[in-house]
Protein backbone atom coordinates (compact mmCIF):
# COMPACT_ATOMS: atom_id res chain seq x y z
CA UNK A 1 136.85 124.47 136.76
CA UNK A 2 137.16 122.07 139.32
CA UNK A 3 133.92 120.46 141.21
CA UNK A 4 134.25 118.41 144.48
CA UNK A 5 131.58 115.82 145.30
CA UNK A 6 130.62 115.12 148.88
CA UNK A 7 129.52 112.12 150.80
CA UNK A 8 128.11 112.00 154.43
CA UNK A 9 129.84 110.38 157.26
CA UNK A 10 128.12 107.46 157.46
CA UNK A 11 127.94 104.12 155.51
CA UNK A 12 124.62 105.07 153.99
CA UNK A 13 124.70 105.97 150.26
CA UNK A 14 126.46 109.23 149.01
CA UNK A 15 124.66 112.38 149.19
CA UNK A 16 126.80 114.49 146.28
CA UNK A 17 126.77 117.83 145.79
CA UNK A 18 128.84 119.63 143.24
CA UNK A 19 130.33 122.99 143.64
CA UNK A 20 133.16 124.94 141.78
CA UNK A 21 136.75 125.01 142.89
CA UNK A 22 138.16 128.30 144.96
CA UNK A 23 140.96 128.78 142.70
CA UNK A 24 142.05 127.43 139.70
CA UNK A 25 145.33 126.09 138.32
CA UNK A 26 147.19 128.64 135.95
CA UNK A 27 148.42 125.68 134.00
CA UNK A 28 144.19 124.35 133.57
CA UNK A 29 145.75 121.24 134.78
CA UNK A 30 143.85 121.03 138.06
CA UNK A 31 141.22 117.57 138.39
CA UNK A 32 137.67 117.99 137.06
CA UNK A 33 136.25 116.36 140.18
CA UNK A 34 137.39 115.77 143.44
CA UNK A 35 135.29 113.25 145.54
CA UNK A 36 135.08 113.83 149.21
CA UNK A 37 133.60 110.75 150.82
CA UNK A 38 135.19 108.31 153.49
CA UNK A 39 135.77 104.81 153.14
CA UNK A 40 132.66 102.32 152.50
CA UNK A 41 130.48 105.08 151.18
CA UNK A 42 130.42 103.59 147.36
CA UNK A 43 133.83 105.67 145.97
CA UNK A 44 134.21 101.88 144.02
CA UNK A 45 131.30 101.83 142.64
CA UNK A 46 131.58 106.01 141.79
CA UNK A 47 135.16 105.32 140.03
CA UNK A 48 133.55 102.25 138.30
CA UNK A 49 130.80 105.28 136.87
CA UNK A 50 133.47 107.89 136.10
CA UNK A 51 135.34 104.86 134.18
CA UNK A 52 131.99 104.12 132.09
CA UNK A 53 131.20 107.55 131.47
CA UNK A 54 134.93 108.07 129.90
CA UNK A 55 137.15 109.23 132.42
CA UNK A 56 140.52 107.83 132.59
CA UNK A 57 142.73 109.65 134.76
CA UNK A 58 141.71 108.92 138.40
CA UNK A 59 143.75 109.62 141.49
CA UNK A 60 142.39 107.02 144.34
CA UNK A 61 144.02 104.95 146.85
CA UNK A 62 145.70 102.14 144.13
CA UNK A 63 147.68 105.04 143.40
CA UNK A 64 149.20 106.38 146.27
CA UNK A 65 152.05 103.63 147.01
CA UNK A 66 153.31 105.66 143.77
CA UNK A 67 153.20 109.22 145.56
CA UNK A 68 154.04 108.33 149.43
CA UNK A 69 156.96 111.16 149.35
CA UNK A 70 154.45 113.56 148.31
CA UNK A 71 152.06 112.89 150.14
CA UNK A 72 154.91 112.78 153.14
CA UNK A 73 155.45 116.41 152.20
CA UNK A 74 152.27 117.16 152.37
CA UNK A 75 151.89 115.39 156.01
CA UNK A 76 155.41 117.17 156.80
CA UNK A 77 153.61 120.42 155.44
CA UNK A 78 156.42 120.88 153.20
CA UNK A 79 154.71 122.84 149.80
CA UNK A 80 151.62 121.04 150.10
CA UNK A 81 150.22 123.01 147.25
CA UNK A 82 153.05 121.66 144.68
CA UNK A 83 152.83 118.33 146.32
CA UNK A 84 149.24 118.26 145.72
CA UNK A 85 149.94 119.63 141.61
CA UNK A 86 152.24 116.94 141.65
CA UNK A 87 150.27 114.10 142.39
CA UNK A 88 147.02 115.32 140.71
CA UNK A 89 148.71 116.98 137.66
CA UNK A 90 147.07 115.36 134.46
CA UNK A 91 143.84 113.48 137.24
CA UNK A 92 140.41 114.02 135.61
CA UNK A 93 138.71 112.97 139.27
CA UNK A 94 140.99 112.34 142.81
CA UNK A 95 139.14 110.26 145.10
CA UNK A 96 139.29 108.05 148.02
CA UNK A 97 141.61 108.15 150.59
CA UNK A 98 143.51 110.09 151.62
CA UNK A 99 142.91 113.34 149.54
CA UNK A 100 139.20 113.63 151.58
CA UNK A 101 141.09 114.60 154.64
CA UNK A 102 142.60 117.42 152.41
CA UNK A 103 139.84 118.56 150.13
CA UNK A 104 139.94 122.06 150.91
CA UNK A 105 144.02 122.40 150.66
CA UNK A 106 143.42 120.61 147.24
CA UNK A 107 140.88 123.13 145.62
């Protein structure tokens, strides 16, 4: 089950809050986490923690020059879901920007 971790809108230090995803991937290969927090709210230093506590597979901005026709899709609202499956397939956490403009289209 996927859990989605919220940060407030300001530059103060994230408030997270975990809650279970809405509905799941029949293939189980939906992202453990998915980190809702903008810009300068610590998502660094929360992908530095993921990395120490064993996670590998994290979506975050470094990785979206790989996926800009997907995420062009998604923007075009071409199959978001499958664009979204696509680019998080195989993620243990997605992060950063810009999947927290789309957290609730991702669960």
């Amino acid at each position: 089950a996927t859990s989605f971790i919220t940060a407030p809108m300001t530059t103060s230090s994230p408030a997270m809050t975990s809650s279970p995803a809405l509905s799941p991937d029949p293939d189980g290969d939906d992202p453990e986490v998915i980190c809702v927090g903008l810009m300068r709210t610590g998502l660094q230093s929360l992908h530095r923690a993921f990395s120490i506590l064993g996670y590998s597979e994290i979506y975050d901005q470094e990785r979206i020059s790989h996926s800009y026709e997907l995420w062009n899709d998604v923007m075009q609202n071409r199959d978001p879901t499958k664009a979204f499956r696509s680019m998080f397939g195989g993620c243990q956490i997605v992060m950063g920007m810009p999947t927290f403009c789309f957290w609730e289209d991702i669960l």
